[in-house]
PDB file of N, CA and C in Angstrom:
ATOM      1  N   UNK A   1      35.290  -1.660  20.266  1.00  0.00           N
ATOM      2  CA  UNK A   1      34.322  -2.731  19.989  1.00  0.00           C
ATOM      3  C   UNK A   1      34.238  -3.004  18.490  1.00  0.00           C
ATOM      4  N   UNK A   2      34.662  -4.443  18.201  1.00  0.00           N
ATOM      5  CA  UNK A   2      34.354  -4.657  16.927  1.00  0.00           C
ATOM      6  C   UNK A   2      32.876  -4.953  16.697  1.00  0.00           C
ATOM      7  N   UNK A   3      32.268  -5.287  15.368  1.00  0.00           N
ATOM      8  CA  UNK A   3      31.008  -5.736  15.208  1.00  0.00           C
ATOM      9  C   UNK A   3      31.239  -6.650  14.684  1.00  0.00           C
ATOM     10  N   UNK A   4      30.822  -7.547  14.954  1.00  0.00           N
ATOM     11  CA  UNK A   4      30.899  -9.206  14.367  1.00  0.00           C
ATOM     12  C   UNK A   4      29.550  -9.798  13.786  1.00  0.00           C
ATOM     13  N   UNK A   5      29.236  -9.893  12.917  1.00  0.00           N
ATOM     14  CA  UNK A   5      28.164 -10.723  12.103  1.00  0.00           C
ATOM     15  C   UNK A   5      28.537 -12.263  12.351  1.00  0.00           C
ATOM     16  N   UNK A   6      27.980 -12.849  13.725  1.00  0.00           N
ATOM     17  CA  UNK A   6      27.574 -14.284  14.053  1.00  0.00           C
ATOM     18  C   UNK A   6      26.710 -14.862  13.269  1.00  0.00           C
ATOM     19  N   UNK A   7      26.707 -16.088  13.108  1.00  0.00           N
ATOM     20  CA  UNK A   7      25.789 -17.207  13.131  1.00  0.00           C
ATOM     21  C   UNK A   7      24.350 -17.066  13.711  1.00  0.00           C
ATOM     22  N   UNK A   8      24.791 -16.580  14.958  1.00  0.00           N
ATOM     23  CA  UNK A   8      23.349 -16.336  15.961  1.00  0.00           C
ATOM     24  C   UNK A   8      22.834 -15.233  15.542  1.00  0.00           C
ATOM     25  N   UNK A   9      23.642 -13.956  15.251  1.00  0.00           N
ATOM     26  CA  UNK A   9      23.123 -12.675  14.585  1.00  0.00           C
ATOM     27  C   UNK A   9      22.511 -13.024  12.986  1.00  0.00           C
ATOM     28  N   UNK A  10      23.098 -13.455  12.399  1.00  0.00           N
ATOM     29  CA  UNK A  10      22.437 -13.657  11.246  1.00  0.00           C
ATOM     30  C   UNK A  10      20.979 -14.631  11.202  1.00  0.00           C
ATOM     31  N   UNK A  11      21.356 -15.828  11.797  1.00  0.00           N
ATOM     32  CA  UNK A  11      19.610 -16.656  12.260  1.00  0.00           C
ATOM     33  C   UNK A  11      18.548 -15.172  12.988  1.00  0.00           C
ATOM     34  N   UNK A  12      18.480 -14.597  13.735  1.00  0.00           N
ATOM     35  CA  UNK A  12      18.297 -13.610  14.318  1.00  0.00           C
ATOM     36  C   UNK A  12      17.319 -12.460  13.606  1.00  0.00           C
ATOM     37  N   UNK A  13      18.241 -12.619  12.740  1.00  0.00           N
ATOM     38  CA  UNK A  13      18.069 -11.199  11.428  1.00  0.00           C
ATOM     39  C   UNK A  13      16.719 -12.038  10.636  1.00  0.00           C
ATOM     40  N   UNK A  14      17.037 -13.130  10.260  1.00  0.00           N
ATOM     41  CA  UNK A  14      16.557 -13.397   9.444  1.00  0.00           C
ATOM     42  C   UNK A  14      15.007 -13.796   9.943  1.00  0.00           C
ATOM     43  N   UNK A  15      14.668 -14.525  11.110  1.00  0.00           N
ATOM     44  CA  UNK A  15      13.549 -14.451  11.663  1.00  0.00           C
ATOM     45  C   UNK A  15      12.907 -13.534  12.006  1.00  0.00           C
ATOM     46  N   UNK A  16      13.487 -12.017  12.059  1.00  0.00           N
ATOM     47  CA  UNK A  16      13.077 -10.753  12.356  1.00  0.00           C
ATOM     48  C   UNK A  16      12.175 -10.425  10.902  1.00  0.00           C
ATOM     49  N   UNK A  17      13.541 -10.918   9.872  1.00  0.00           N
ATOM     50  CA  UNK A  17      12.274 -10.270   8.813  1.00  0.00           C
ATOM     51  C   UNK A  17      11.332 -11.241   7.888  1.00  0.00           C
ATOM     52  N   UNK A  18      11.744 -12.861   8.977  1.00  0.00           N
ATOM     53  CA  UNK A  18      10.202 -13.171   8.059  1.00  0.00           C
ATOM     54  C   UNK A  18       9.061 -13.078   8.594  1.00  0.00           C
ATOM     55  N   UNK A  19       9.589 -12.973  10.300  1.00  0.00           N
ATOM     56  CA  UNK A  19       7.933 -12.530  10.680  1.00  0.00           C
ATOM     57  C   UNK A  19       7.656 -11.346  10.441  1.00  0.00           C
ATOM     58  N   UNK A  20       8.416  -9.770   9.853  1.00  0.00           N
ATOM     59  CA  UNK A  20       7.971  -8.997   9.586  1.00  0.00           C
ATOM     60  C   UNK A  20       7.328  -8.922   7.815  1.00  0.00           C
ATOM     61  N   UNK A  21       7.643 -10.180   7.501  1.00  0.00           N
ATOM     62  CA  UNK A  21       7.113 -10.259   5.503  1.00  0.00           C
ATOM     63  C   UNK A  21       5.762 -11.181   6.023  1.00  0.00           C
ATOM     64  N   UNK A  22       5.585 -11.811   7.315  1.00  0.00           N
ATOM     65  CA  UNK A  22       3.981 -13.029   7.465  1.00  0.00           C
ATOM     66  C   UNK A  22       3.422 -11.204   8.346  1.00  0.00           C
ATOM     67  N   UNK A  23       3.551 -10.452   8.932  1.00  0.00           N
ATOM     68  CA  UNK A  23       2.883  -9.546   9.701  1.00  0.00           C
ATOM     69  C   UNK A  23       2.521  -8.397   8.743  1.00  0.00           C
ATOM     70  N   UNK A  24       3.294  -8.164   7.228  1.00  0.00           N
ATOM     71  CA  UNK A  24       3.476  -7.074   6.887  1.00  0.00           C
ATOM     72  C   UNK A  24       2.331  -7.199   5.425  1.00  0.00           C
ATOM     73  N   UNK A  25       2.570  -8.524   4.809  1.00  0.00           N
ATOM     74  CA  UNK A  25       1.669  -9.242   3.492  1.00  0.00           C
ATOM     75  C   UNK A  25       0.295  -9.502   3.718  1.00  0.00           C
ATOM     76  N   UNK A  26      -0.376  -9.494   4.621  1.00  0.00           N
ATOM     77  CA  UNK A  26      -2.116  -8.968   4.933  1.00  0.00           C
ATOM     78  C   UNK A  26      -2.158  -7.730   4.915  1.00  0.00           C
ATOM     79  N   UNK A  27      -1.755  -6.715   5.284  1.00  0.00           N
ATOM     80  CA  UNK A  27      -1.537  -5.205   5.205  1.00  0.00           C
ATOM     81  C   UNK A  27      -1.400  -4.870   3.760  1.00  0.00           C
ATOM     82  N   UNK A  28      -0.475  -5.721   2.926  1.00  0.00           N
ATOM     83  CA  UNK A  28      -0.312  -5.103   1.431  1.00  0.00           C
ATOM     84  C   UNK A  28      -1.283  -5.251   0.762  1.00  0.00           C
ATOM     85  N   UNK A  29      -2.093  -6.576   1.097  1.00  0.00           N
ATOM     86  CA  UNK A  29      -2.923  -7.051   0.259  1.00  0.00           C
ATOM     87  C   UNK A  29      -3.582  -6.428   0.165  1.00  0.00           C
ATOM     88  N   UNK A  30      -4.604  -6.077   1.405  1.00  0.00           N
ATOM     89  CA  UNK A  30      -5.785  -4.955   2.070  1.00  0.00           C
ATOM     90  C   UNK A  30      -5.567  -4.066   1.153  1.00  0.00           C
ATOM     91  N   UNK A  31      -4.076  -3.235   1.081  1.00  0.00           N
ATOM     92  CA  UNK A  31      -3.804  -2.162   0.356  1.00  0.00           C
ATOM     93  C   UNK A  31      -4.315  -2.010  -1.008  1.00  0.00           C
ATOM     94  N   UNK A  32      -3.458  -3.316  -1.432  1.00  0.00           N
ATOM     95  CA  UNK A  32      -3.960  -3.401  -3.059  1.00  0.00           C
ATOM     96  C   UNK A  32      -5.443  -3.484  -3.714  1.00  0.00           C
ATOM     97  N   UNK A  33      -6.234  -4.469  -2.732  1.00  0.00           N
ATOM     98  CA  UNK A  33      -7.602  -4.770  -3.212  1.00  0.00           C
ATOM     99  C   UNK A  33      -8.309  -3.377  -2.780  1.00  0.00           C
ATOM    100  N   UNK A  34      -7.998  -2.133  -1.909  1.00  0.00           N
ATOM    101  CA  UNK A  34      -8.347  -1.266  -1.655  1.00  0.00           C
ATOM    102  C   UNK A  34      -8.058   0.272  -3.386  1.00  0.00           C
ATOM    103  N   UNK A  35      -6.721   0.024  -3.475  1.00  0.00           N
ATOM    104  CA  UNK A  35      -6.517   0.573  -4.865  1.00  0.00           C
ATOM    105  C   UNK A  35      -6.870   0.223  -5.658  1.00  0.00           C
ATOM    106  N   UNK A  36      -7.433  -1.306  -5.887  1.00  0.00           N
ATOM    107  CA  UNK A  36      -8.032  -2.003  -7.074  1.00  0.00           C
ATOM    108  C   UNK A  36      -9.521  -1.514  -7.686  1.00  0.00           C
ATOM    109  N   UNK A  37      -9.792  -1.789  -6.091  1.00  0.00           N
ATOM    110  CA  UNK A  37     -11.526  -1.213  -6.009  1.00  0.00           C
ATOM    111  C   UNK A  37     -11.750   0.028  -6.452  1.00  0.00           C
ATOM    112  N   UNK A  38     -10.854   0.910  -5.980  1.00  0.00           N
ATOM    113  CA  UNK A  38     -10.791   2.408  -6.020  1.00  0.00           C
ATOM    114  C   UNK A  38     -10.686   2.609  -7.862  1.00  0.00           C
ATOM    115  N   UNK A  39     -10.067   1.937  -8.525  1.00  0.00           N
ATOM    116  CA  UNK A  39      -9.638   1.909 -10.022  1.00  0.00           C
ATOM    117  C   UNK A  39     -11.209   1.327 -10.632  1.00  0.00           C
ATOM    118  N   UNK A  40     -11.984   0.183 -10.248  1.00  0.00           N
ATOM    119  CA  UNK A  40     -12.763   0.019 -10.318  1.00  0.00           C
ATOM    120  C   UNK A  40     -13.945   1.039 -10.888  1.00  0.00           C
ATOM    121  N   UNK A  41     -14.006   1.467  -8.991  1.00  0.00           N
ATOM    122  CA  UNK A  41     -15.238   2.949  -9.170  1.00  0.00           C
ATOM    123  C   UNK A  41     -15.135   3.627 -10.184  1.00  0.00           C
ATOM    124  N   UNK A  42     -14.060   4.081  -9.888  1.00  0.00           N
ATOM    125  CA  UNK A  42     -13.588   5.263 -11.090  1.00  0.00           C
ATOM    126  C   UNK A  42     -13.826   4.830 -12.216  1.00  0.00           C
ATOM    127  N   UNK A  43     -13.786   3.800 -12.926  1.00  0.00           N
ATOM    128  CA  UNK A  43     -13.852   3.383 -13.913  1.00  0.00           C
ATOM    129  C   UNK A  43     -15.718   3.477 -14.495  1.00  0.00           C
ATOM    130  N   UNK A  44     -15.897   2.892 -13.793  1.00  0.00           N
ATOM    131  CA  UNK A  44     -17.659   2.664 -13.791  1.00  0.00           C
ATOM    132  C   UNK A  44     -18.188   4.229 -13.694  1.00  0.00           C
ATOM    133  N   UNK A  45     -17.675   4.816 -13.300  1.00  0.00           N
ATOM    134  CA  UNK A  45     -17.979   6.443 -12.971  1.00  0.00           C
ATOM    135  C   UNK A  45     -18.391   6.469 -11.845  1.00  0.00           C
ATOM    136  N   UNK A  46     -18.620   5.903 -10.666  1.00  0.00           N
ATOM    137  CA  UNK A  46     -19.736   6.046  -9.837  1.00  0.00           C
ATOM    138  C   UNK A  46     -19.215   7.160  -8.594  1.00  0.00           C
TER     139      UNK A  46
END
């Protein structure tokens, strides 16, 4: 069996990972404004 990189495989691929960059970029964000805050506190001393 060869492996062949199609047309259809590549369209394929590529919808795989932009709905995994629209499913994955609310999660980072959360992340960041969560480390932000956290830098925050700390800062203020509290």
């Amino acid at each position: 069996m060869k492996f062949k990189i199609t047309k259809d495989w590549v369209k394929s691929f590529f919808v795989i990972i932009m709905l995994l960059v629209i499913t994955l970029e609310p999660t980072v964000d959360l992340v960041g404004r969560i480390i932000k805050t956290r830098r925050v506190v700390e800062k203020q001393g509290l």
